[in-house]
N, C-alpha and C. Protein backbone atom coordinates (compact mmCIF):
# COMPACT_ATOMS: atom_id res chain seq x y z
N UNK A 1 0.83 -1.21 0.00
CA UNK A 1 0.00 0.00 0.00
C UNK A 1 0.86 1.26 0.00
N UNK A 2 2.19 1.48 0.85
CA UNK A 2 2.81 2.38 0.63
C UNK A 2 3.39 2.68 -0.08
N UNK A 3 4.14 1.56 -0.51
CA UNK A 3 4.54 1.69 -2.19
C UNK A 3 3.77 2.02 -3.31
N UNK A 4 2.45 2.48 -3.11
CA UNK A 4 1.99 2.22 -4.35
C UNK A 4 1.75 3.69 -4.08
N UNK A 5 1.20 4.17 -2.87
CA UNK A 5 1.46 6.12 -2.52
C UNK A 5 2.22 6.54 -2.89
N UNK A 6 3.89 5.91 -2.62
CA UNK A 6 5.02 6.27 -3.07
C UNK A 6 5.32 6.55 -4.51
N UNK A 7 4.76 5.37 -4.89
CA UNK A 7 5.03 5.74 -6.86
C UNK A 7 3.56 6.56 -7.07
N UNK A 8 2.85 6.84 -6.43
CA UNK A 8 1.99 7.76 -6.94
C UNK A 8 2.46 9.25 -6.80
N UNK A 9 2.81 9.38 -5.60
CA UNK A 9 3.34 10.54 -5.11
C UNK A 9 4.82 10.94 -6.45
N UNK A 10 5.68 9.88 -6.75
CA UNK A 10 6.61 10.56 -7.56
C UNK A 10 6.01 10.34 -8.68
N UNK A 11 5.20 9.57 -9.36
CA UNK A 11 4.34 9.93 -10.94
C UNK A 11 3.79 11.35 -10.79
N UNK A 12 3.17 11.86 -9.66
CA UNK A 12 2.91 13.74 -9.59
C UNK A 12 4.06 14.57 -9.94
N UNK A 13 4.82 14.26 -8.76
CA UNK A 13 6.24 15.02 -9.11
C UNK A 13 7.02 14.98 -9.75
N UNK A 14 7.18 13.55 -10.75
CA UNK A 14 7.91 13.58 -11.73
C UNK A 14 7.94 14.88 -12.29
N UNK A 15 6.73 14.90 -13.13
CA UNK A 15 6.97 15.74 -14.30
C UNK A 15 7.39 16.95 -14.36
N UNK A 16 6.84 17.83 -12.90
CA UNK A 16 7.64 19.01 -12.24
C UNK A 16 8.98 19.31 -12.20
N UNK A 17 9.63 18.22 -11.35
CA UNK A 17 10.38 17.83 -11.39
C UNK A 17 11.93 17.99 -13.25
N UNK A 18 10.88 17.15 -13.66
CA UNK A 18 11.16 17.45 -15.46
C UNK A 18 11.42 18.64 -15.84
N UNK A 19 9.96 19.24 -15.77
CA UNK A 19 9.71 20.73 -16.45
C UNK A 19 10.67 21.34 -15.61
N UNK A 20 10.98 21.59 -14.43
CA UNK A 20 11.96 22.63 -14.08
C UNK A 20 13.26 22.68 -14.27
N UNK A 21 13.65 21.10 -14.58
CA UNK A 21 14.96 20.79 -15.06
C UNK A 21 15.21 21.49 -16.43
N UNK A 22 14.18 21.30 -17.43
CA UNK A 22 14.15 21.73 -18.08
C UNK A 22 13.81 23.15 -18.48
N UNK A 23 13.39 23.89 -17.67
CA UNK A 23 13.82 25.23 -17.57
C UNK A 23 15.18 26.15 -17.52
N UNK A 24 15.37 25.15 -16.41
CA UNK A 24 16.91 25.44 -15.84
C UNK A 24 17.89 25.21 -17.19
N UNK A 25 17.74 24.13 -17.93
CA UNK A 25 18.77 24.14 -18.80
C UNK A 25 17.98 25.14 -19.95
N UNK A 26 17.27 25.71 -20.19
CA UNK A 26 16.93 26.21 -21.25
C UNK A 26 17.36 28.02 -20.81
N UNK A 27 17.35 28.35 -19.39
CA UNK A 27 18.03 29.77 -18.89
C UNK A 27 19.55 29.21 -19.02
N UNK A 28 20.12 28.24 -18.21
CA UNK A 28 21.72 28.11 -19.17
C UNK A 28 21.83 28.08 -20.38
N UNK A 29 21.29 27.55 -21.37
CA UNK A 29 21.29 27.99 -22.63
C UNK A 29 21.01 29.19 -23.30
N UNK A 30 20.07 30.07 -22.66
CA UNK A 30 19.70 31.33 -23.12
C UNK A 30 20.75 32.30 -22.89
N UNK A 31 21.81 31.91 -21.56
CA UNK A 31 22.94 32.82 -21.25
C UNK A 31 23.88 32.18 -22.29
N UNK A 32 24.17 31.06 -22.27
CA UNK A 32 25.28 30.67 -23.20
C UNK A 32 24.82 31.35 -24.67
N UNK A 33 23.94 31.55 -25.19
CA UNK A 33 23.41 32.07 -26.29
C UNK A 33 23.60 33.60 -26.36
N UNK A 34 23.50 34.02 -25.10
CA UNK A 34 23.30 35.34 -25.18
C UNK A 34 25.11 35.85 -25.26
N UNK A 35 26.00 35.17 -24.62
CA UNK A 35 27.64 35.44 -25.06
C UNK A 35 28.39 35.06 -26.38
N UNK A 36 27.49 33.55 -26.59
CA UNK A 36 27.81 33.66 -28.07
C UNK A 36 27.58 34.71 -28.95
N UNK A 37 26.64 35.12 -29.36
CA UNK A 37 25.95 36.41 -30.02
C UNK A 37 26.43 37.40 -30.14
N UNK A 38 26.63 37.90 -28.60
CA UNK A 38 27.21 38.80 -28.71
C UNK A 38 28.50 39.13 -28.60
N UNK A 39 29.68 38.42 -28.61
CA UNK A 39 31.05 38.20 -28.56
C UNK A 39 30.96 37.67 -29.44
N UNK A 40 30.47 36.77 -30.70
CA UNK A 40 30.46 36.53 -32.12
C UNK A 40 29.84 38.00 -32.91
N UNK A 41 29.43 38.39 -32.95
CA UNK A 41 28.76 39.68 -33.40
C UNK A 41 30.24 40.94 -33.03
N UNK A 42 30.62 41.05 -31.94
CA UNK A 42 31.48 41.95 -31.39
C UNK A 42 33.09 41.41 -32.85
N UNK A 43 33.47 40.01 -32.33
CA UNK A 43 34.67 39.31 -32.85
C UNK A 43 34.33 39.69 -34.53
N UNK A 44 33.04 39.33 -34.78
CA UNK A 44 32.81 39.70 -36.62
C UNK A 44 32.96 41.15 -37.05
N UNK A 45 32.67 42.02 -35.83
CA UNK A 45 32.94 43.67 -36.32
C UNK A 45 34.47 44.18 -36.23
N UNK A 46 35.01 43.93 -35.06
CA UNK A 46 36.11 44.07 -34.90
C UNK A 46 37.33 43.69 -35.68
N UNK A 47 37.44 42.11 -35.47
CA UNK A 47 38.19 41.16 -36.42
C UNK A 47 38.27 41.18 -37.93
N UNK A 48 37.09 40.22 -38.02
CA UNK A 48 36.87 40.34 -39.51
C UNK A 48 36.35 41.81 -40.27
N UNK A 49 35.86 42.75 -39.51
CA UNK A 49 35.56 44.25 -40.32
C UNK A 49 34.10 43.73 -40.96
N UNK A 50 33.33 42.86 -40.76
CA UNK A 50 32.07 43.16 -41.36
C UNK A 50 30.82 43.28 -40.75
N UNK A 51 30.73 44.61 -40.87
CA UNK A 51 30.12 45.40 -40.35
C UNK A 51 28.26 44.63 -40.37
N UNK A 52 27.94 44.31 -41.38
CA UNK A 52 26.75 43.41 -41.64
C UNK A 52 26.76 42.54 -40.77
N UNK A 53 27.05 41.71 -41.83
CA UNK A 53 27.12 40.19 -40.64
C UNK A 53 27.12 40.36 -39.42
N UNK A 54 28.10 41.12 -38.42
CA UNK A 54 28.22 41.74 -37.18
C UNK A 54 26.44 42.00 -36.94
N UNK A 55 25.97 42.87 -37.33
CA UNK A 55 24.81 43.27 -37.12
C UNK A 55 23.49 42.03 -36.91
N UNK A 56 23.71 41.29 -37.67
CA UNK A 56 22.78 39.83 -37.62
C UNK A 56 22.90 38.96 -36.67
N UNK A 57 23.85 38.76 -36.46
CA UNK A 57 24.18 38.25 -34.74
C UNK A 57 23.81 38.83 -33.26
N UNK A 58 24.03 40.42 -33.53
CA UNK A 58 23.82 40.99 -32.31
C UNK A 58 22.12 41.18 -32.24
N UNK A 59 21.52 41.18 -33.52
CA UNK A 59 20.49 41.07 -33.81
C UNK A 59 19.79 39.95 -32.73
N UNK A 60 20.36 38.92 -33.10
CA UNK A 60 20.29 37.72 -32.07
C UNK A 60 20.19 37.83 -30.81
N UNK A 61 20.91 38.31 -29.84
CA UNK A 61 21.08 38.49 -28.65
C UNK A 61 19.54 38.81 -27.20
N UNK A 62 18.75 39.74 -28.25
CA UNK A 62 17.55 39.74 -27.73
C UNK A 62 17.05 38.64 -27.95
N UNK A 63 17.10 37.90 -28.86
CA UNK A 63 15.98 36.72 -29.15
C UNK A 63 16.16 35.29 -28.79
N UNK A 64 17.09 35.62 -27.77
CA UNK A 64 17.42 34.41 -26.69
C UNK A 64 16.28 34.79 -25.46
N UNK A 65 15.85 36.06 -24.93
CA UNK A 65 15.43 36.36 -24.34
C UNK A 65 13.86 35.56 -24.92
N UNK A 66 13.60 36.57 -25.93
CA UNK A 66 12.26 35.68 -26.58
C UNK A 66 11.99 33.97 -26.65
N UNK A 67 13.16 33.32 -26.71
CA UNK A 67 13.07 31.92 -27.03
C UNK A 67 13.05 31.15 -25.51
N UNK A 68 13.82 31.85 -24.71
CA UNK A 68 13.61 31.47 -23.16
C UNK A 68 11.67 31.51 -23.19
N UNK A 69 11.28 32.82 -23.29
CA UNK A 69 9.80 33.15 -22.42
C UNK A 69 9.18 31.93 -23.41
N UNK A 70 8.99 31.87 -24.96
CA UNK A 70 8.05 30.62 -25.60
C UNK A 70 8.58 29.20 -24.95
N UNK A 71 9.52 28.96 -24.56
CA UNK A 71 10.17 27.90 -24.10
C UNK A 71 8.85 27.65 -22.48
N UNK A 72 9.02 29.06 -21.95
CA UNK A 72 8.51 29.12 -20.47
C UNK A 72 7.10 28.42 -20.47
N UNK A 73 6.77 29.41 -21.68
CA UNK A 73 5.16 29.52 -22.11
C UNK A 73 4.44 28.39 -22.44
N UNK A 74 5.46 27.47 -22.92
CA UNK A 74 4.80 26.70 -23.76
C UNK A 74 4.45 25.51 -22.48
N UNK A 75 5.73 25.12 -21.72
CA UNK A 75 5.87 24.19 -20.60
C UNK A 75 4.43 24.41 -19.62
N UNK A 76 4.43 25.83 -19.37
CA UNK A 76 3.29 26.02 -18.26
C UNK A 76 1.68 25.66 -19.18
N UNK A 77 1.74 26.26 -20.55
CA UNK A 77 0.76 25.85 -21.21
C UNK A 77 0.15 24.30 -21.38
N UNK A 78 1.26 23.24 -21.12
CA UNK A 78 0.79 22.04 -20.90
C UNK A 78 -0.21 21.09 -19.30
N UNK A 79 0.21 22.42 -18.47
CA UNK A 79 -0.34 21.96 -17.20
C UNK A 79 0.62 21.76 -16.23
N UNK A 80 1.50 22.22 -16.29
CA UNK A 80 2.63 22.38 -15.55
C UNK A 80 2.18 22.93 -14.22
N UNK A 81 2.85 22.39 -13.29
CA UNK A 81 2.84 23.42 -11.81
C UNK A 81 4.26 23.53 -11.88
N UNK A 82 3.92 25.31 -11.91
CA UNK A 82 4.81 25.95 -12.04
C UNK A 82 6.06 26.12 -10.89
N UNK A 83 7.10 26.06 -11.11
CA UNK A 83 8.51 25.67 -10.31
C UNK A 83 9.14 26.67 -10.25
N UNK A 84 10.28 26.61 -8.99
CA UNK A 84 10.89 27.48 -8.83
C UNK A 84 11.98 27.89 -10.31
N UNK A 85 12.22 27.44 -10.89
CA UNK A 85 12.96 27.44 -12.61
C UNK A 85 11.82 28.35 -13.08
N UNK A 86 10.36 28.31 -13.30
CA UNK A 86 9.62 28.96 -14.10
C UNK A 86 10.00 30.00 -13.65
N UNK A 87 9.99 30.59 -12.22
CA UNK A 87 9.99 32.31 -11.69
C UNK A 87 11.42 32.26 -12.31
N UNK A 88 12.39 32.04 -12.23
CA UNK A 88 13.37 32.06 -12.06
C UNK A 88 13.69 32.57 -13.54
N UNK A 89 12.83 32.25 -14.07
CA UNK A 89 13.47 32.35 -16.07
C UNK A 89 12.73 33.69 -15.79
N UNK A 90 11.37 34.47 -16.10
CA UNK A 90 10.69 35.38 -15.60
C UNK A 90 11.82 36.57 -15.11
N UNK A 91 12.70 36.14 -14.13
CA UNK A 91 13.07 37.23 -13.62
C UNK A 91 14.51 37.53 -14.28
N UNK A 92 15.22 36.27 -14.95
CA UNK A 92 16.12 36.37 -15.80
C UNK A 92 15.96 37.10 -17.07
N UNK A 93 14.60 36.59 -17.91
CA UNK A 93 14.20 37.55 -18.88
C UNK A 93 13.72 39.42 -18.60
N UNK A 94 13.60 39.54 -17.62
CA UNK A 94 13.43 41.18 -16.78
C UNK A 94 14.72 41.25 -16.50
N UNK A 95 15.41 40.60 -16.24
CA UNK A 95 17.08 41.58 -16.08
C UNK A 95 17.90 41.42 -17.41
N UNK A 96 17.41 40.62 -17.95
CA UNK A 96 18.01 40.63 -19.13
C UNK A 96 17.87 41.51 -19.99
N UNK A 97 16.62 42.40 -19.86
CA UNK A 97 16.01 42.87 -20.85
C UNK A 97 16.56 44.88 -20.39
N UNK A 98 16.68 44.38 -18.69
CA UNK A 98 16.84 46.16 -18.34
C UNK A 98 18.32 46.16 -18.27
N UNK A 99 19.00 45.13 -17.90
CA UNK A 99 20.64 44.98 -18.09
C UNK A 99 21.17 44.73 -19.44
N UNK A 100 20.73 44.16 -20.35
CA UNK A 100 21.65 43.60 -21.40
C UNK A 100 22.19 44.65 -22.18
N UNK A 101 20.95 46.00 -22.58
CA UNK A 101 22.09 47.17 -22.81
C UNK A 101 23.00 47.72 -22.74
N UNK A 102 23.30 47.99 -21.58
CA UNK A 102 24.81 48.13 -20.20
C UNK A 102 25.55 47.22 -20.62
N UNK A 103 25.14 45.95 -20.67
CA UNK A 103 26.29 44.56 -20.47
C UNK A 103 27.11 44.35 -22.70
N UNK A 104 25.98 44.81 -23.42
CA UNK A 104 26.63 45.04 -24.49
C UNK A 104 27.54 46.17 -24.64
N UNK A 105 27.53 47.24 -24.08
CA UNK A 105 27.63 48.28 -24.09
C UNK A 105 29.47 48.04 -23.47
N UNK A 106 29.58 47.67 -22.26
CA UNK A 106 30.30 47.47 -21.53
C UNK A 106 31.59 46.28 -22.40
N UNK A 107 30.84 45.14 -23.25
CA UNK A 107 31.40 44.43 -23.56
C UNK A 107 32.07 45.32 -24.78
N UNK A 108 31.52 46.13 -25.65
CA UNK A 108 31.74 46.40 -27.24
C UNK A 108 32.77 47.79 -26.89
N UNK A 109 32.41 48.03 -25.09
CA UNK A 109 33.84 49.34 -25.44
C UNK A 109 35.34 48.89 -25.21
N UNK A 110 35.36 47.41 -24.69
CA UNK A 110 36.25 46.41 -24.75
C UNK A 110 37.20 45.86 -25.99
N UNK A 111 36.13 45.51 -26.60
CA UNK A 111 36.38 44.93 -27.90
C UNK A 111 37.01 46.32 -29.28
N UNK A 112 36.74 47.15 -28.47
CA UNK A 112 36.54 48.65 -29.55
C UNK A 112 38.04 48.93 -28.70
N UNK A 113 38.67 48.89 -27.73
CA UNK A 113 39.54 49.34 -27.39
C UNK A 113 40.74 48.26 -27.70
N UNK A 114 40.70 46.84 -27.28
CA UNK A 114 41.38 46.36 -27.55
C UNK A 114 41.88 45.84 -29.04
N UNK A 115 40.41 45.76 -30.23
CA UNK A 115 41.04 45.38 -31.31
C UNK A 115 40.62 46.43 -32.71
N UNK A 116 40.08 47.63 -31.88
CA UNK A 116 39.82 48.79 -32.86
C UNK A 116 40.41 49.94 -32.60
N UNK A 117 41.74 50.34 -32.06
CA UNK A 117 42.13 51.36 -31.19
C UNK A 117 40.96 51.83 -30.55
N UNK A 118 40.20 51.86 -30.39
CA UNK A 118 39.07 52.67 -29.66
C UNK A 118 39.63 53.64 -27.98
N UNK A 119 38.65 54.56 -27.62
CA UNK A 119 39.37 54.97 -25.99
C UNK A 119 39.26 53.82 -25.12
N UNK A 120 40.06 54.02 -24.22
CA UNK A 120 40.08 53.17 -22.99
C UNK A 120 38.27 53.02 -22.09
N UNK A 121 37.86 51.73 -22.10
CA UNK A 121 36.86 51.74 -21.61
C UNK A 121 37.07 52.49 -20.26
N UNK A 122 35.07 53.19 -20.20
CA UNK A 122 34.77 54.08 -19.21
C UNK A 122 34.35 53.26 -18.13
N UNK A 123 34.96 53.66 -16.86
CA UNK A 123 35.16 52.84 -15.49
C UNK A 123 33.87 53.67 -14.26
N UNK A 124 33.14 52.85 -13.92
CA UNK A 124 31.88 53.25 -13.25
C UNK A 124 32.92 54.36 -12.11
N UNK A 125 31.94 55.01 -12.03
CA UNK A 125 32.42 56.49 -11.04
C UNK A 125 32.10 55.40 -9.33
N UNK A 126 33.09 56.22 -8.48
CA UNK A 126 33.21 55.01 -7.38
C UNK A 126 32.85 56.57 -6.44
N UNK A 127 33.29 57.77 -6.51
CA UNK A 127 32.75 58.87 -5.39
C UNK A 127 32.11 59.89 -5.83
N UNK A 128 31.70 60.72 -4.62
CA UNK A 128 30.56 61.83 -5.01
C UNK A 128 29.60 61.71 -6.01
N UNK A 129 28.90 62.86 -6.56
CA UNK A 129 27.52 63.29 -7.45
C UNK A 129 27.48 61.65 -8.40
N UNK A 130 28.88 61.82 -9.13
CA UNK A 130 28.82 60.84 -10.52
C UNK A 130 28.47 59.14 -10.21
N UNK A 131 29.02 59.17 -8.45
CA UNK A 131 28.52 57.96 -8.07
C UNK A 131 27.08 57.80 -7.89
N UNK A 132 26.84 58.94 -7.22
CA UNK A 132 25.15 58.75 -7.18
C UNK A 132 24.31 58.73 -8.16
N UNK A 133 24.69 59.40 -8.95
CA UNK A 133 23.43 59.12 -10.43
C UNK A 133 23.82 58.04 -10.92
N UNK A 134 25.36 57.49 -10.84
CA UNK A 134 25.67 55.95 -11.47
C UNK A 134 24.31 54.96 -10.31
N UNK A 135 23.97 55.16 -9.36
CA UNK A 135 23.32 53.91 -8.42
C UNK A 135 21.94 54.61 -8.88
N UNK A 136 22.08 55.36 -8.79
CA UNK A 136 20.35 56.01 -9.25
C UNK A 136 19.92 55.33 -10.91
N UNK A 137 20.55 55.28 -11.44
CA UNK A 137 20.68 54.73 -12.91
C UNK A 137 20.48 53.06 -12.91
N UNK A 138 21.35 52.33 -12.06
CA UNK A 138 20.96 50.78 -11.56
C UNK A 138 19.93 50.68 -11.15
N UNK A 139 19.54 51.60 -10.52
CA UNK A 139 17.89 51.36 -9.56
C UNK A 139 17.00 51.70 -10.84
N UNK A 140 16.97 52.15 -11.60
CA UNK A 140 16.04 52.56 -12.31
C UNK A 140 15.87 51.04 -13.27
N UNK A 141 17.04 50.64 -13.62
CA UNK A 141 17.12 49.25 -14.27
C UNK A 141 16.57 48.15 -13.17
N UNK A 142 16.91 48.47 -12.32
CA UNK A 142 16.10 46.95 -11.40
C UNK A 142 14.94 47.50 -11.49
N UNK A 143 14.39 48.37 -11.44
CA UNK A 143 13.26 49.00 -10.87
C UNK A 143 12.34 48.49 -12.79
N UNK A 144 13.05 48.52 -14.03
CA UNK A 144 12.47 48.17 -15.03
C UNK A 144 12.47 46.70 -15.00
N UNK A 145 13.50 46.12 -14.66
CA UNK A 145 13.28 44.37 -14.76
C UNK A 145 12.40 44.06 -13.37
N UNK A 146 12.09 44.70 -12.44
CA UNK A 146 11.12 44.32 -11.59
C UNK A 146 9.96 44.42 -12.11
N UNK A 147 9.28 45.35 -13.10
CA UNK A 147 8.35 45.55 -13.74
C UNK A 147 7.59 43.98 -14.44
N UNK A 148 8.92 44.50 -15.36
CA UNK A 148 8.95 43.23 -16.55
C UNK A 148 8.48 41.71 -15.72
N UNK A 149 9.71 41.62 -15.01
CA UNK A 149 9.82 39.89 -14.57
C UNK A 149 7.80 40.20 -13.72
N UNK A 150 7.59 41.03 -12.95
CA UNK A 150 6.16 40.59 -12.26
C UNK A 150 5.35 40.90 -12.93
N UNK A 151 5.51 41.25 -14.11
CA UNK A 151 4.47 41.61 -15.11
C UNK A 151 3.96 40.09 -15.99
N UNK A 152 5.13 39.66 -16.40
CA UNK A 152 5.15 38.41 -16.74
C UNK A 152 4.70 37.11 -15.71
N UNK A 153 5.06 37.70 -14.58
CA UNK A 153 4.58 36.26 -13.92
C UNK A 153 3.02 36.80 -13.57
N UNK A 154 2.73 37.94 -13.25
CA UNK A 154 1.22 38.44 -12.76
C UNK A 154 0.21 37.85 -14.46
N UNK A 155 0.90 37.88 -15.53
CA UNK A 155 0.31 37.33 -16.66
C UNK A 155 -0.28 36.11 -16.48
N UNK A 156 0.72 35.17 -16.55
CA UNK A 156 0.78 33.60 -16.36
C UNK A 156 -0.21 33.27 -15.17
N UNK A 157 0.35 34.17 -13.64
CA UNK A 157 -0.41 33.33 -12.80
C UNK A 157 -2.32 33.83 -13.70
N UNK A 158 -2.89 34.96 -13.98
CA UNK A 158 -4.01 35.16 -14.55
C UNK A 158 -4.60 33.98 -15.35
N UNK A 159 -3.75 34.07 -16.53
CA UNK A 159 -4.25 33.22 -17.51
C UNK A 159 -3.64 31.35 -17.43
N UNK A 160 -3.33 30.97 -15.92
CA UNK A 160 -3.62 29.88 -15.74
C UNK A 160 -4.75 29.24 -15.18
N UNK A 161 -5.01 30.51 -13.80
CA UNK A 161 -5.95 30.47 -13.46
C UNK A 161 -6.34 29.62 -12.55
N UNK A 162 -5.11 29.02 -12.14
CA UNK A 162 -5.12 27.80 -10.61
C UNK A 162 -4.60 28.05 -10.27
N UNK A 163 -4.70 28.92 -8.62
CA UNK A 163 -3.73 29.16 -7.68
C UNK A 163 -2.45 27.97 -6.77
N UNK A 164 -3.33 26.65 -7.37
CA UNK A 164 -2.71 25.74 -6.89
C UNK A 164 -0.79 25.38 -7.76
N UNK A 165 -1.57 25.68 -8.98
CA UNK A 165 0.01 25.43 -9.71
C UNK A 165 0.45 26.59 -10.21
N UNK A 166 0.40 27.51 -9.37
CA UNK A 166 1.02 28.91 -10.17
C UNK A 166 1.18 29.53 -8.47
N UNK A 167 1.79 29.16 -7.21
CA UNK A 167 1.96 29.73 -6.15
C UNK A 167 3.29 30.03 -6.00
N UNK A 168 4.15 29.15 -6.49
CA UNK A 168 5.47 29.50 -6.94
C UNK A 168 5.67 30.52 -7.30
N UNK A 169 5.15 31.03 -8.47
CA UNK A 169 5.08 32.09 -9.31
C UNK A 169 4.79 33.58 -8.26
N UNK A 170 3.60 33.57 -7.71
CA UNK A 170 3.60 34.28 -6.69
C UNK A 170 4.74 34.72 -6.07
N UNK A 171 4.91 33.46 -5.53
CA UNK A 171 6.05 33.61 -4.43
C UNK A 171 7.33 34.19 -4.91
N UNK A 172 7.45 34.42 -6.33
CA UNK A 172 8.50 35.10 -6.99
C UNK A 172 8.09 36.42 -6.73
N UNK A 173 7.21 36.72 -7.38
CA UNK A 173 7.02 37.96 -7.40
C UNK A 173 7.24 38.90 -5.84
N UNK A 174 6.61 38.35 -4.85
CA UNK A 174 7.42 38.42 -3.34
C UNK A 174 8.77 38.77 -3.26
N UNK A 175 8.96 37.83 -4.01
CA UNK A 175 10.61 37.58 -3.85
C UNK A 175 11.44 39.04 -4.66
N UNK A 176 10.64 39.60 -5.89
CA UNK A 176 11.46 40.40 -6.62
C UNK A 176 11.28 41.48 -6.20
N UNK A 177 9.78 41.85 -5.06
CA UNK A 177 9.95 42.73 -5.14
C UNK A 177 10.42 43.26 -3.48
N UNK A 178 10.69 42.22 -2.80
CA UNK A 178 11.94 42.66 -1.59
C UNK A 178 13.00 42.99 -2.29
N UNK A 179 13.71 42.35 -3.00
CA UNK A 179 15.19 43.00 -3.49
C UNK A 179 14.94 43.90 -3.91
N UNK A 180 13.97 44.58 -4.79
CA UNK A 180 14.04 45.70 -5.71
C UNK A 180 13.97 46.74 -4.30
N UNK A 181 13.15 46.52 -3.14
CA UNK A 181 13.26 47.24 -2.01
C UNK A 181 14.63 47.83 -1.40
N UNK A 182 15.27 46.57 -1.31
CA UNK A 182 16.28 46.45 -0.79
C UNK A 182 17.19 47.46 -1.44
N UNK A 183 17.38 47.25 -2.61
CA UNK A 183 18.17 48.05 -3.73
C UNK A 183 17.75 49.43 -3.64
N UNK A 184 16.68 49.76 -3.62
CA UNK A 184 16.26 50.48 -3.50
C UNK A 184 16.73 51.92 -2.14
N UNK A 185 16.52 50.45 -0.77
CA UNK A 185 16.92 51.63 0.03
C UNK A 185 18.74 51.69 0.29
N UNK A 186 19.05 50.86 -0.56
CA UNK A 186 21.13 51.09 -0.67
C UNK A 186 21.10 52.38 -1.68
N UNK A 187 20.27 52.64 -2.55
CA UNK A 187 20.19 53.45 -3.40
C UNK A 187 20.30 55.39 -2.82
N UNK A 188 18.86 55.26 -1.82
CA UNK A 188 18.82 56.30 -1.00
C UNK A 188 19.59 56.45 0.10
N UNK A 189 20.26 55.32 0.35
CA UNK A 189 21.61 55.35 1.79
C UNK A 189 23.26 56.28 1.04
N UNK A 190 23.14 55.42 -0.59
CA UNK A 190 24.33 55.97 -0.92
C UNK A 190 24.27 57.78 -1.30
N UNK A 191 22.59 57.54 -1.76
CA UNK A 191 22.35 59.74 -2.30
C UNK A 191 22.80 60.05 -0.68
N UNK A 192 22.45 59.83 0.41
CA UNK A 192 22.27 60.56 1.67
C UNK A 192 23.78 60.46 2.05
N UNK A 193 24.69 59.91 1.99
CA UNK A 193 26.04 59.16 2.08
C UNK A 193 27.01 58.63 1.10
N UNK A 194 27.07 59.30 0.23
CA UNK A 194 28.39 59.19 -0.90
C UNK A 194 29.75 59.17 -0.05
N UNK A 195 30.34 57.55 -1.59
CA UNK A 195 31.29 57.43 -0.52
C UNK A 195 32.19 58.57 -1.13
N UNK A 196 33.34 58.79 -0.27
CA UNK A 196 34.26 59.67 -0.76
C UNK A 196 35.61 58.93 -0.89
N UNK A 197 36.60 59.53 -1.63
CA UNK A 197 37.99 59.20 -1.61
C UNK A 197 38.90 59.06 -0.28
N UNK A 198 39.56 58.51 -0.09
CA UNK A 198 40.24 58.35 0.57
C UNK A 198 41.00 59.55 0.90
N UNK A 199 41.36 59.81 2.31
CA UNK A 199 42.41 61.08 2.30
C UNK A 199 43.60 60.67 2.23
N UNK A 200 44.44 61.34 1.49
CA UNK A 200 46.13 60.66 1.61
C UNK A 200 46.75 60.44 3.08
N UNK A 201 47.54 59.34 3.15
CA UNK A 201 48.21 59.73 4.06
C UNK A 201 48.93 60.45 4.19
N UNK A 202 49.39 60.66 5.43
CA UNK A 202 49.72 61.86 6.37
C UNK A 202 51.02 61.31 7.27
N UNK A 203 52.14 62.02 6.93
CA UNK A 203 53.21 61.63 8.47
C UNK A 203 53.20 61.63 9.17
């Protein structure tokens, strides 16, 4: 009799189980996708000089983002109870989407310096005013992928429509939007408290 609870109990969880595995590898793949792209796209402008081609790749880079969420979409669309991997892609595709600008940006003044003479990449401001609008500027990006990622999961949990297999999902959204808090009040600690430079020493 218990054995037979037992394999009932993991025939439920299997498939969860499944689907989130398979989430999980489909957000490692969406990052591995997203460096290919764009360090193939960067290496084709730089290197080889073609300027096109370059462009079709980086082209790419968003549409790892897109292929993650149909990937998401499609899994929960089968009846899935939704897993900690489902929030988890959700909030990857919202930072991906308010970070990946910055993170190309950051990568291509690299690539522009080291194999295009380009200037020496620009180094985040660490004191006073320039620091604070630099953290005021991050917050505004968490503050857009917090949007995004609970926008997307406030979607899903709607149009599943069972609180039973979409509480996870919830519980993300909980989850994103303490940190964005959090960030939030490091944000107003650093405007009220910029750090400053060091004073030289002294004999």
């Amino acid at each position: 009799m218990y054995a037979g609870i037992g394999s009932h109990a993991d025939a439920i969880d299997g498939p969860g189980r499944d689907a989130g595995s398979m989430i999980v590898a489909a957000i490692i793949a969406g990052e591995v996708g997203f460096w290919v792209f764009l360090l193939g796209g960067l290496a084709v402008r730089y290197l080889l000089r073609k300027p096109k081609a370059s462009a079709v790749l980086l082209v790419c880079v968003p549409l790892v983002d897109l292929g993650l969420l149909a990937v998401t979409v499609l899994d929960l669309s089968r009846g899935t109870t939704a897993t900690l991997a489902h929030g988890l892609a959700a909030a990857y595709i919202g930072f991906s989407v308010a970070f990946g600008h910055r993170m190309i940006r950051w990568t291509d003044q690299r690539f522009a310096h080291r194999f295009a003479g380009g200037p020496p990449p620009v180094k985040n401001p660490k004191y006073g005013r320039e620091r604070v609008i630099f953290e005021w500027q991050d917050f505004r990006r968490a503050a857009v992928a917090w949007a995004i990622s609970c926008g997307l999961l406030e979607l899903a949990v709607l149009i599943i429509g069972a609180p039973a297999r979409t509480a996870e999902l919830s519980g993300w959204i909980s989850r994103l939007t303490v940190i964005t808090a959090i960030w939030g009040i490091w944000t107003v600690c650093t405007t009220l408290w910029p750090p400053k430079p060091k004073a030289p020493a002294t004999d």
